[in-house]
C-alpha atoms as a PDB file:
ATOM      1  CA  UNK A   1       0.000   0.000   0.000  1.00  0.00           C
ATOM      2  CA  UNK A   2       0.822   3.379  -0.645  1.00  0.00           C
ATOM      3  CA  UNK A   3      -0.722   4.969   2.134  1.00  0.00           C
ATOM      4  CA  UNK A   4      -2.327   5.604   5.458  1.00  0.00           C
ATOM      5  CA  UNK A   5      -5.294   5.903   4.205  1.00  0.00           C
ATOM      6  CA  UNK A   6      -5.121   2.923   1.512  1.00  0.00           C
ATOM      7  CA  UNK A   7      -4.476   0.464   4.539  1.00  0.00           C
ATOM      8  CA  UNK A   8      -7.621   2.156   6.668  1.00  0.00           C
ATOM      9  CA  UNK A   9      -9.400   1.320   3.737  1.00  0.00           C
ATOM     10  CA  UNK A  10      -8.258  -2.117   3.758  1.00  0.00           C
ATOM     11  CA  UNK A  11      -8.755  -2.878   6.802  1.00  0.00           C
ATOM     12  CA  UNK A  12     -12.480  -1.262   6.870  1.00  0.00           C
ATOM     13  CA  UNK A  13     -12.760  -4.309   4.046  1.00  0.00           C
ATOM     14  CA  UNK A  14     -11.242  -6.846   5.656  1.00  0.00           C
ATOM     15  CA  UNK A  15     -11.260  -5.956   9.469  1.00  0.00           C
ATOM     16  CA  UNK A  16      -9.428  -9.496  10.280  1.00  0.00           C
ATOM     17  CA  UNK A  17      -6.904  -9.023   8.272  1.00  0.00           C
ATOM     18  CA  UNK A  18      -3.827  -7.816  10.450  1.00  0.00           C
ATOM     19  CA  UNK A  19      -4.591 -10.959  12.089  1.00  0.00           C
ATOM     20  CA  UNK A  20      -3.052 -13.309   9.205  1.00  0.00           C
ATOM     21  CA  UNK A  21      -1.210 -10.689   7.125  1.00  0.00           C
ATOM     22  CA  UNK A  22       1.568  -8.174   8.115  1.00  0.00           C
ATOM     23  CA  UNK A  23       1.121  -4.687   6.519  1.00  0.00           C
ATOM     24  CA  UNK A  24       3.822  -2.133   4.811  1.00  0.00           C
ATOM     25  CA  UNK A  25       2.277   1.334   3.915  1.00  0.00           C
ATOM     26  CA  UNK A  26       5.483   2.837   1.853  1.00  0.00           C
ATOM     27  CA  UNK A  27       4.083   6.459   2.529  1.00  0.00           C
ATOM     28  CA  UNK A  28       6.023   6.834  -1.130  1.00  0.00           C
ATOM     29  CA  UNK A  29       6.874   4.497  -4.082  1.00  0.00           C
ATOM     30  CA  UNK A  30      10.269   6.357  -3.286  1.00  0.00           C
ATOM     31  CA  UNK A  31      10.659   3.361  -0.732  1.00  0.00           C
ATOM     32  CA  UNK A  32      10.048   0.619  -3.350  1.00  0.00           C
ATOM     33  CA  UNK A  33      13.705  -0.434  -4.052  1.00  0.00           C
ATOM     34  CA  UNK A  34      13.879  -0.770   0.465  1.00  0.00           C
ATOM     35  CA  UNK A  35      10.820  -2.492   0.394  1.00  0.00           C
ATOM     36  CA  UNK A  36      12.069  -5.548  -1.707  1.00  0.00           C
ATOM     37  CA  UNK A  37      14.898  -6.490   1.153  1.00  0.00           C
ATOM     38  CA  UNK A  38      11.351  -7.713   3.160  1.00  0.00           C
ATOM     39  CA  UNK A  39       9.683  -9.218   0.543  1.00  0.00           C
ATOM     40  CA  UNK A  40      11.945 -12.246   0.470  1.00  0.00           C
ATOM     41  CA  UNK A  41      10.657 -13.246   3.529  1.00  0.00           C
ATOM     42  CA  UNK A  42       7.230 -14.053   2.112  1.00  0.00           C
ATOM     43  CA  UNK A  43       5.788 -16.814  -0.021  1.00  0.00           C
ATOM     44  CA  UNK A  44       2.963 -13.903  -0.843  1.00  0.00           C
ATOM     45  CA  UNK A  45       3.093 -10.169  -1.260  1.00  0.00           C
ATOM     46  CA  UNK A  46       0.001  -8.582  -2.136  1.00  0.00           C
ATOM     47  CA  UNK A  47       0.301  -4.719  -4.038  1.00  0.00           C
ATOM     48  CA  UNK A  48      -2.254  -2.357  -3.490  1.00  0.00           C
ATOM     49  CA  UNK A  49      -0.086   0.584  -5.346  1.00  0.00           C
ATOM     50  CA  UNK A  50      -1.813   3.194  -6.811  1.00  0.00           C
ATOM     51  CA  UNK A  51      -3.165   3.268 -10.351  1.00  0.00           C
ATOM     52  CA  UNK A  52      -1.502   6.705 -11.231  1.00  0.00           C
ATOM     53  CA  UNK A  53       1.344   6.552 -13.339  1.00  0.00           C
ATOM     54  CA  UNK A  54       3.656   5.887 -10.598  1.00  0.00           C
ATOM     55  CA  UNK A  55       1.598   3.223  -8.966  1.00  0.00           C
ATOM     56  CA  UNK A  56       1.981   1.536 -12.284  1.00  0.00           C
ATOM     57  CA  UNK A  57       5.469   1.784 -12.767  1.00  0.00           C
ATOM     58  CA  UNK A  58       6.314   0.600  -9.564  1.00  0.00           C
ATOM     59  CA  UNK A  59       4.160  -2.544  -9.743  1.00  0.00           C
ATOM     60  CA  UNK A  60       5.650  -3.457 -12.718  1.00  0.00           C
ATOM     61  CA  UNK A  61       8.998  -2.949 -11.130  1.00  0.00           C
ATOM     62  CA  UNK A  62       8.385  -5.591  -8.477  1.00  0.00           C
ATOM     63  CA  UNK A  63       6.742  -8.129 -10.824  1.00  0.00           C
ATOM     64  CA  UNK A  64       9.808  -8.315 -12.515  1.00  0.00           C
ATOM     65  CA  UNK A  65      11.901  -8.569  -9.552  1.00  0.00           C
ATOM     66  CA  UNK A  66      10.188 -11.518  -7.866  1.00  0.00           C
ATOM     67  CA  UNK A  67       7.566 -14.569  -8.651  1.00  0.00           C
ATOM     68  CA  UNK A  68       5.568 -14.145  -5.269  1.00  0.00           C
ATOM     69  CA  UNK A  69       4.204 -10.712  -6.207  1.00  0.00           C
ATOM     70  CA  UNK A  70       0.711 -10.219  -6.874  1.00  0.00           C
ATOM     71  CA  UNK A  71      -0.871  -6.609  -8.305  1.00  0.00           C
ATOM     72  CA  UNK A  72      -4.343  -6.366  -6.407  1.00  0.00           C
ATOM     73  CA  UNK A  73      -5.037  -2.548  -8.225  1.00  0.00           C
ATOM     74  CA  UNK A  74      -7.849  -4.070 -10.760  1.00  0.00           C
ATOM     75  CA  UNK A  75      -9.889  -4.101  -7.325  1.00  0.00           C
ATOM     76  CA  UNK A  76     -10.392  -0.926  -7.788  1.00  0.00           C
ATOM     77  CA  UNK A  77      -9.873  -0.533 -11.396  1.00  0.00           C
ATOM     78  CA  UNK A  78     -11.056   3.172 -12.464  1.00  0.00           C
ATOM     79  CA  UNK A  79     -10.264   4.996  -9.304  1.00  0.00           C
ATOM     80  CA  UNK A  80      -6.911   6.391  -8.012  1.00  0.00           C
ATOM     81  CA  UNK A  81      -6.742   4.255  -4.889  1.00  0.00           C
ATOM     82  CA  UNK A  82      -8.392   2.371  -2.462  1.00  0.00           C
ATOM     83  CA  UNK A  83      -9.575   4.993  -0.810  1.00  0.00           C
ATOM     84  CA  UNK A  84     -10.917   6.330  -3.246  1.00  0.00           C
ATOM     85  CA  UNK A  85     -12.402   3.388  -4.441  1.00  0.00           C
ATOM     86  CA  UNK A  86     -14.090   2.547  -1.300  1.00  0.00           C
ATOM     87  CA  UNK A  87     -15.236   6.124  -1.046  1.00  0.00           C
ATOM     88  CA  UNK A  88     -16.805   5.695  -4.210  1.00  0.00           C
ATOM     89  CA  UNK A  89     -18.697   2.772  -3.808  1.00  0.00           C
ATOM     90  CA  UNK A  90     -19.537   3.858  -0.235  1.00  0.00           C
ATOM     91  CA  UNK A  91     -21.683   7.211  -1.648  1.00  0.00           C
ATOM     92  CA  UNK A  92     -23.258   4.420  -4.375  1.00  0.00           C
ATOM     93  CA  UNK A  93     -24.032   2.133  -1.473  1.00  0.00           C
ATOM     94  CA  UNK A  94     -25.554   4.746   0.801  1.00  0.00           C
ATOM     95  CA  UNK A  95     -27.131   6.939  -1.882  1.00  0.00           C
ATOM     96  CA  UNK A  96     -25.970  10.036  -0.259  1.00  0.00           C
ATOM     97  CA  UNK A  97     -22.745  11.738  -0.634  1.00  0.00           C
ATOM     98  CA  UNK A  98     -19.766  11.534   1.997  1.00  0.00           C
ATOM     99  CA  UNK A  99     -19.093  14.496   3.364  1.00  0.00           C
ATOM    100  CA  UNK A 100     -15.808  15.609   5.383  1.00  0.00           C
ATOM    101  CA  UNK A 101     -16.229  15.077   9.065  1.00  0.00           C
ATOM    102  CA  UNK A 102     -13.355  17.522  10.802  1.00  0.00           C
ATOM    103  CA  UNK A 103     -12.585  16.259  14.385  1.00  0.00           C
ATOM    104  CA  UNK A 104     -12.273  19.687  15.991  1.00  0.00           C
ATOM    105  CA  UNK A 105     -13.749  20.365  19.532  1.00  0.00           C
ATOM    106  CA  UNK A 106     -15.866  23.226  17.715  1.00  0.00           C
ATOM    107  CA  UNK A 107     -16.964  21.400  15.192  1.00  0.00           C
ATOM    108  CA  UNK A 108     -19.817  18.271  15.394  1.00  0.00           C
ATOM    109  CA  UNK A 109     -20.512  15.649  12.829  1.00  0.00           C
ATOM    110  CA  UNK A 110     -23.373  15.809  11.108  1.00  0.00           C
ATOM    111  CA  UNK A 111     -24.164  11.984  11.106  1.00  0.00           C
ATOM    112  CA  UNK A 112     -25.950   9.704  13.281  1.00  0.00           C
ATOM    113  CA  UNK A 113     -24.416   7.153  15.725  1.00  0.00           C
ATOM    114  CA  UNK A 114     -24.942   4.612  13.180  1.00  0.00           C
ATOM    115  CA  UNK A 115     -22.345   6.622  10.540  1.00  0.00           C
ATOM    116  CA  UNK A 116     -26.072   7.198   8.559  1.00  0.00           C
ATOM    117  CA  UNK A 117     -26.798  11.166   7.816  1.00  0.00           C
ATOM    118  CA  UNK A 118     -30.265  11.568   9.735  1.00  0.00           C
ATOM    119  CA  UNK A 119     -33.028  12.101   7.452  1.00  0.00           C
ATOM    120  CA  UNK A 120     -34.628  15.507   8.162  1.00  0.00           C
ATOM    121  CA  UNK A 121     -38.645  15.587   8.542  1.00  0.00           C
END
């Protein structure tokens, strides 16, 4: 995975998960080329990179450098990211759009304790 995010997305998926797979967020594809000294360790590696033209690159990168690599981005085929797949298919599912929820004292969300937007009468 790419990023913070990516993984939270992941794991909002597949909530069990950490329990049978370790996790590397790179934070960068600058910290693909480190990233390979772990992979030898695994019969498995699972990519979730991007689908930019970085993301790309990169994946091809390690599936040249290793058998045990498999690219997971056609998951979410059409977006940027996970995120931003599951965002995506979150606003279809719910039929309402997400909306930014800032976590400032000041500030309250506007959904229910559910995570559902109230419907207003």
């Amino acid at each position: 995975m790419e990023g913070m995010f990516d993984m939270l997305s992941l794991l909002e998926l597949m909530p069990n998960i950490q329990k049978t797979r370790d996790l590397l967020i790179l934070n960068s594809t600058a910290f693909v080329e480190k990233a390979l000294a772990y992979f030898k360790d695994y019969d498995q590696i699972d990519l979730f990179l991007d689908n930019d033209g970085t993301g790309k690159e990169k994946t091809e990168f390690l599936l040249e450098q290793s058998h045990n690599i498999k690219d997971n981005s056609k998951l979410y085929d059409g977006f940027k990211d996970m995120n931003e797949w599951l965002m995506g298919v979150s606003k279809e599912c719910i039929g309402q759009g997400i909306q930014d929820v800032f976590l400032l004292p000041q500030k309250q969300s506007c959904f229910a304790p559910h995570g559902c937007k109230e419907k207003k009468e």
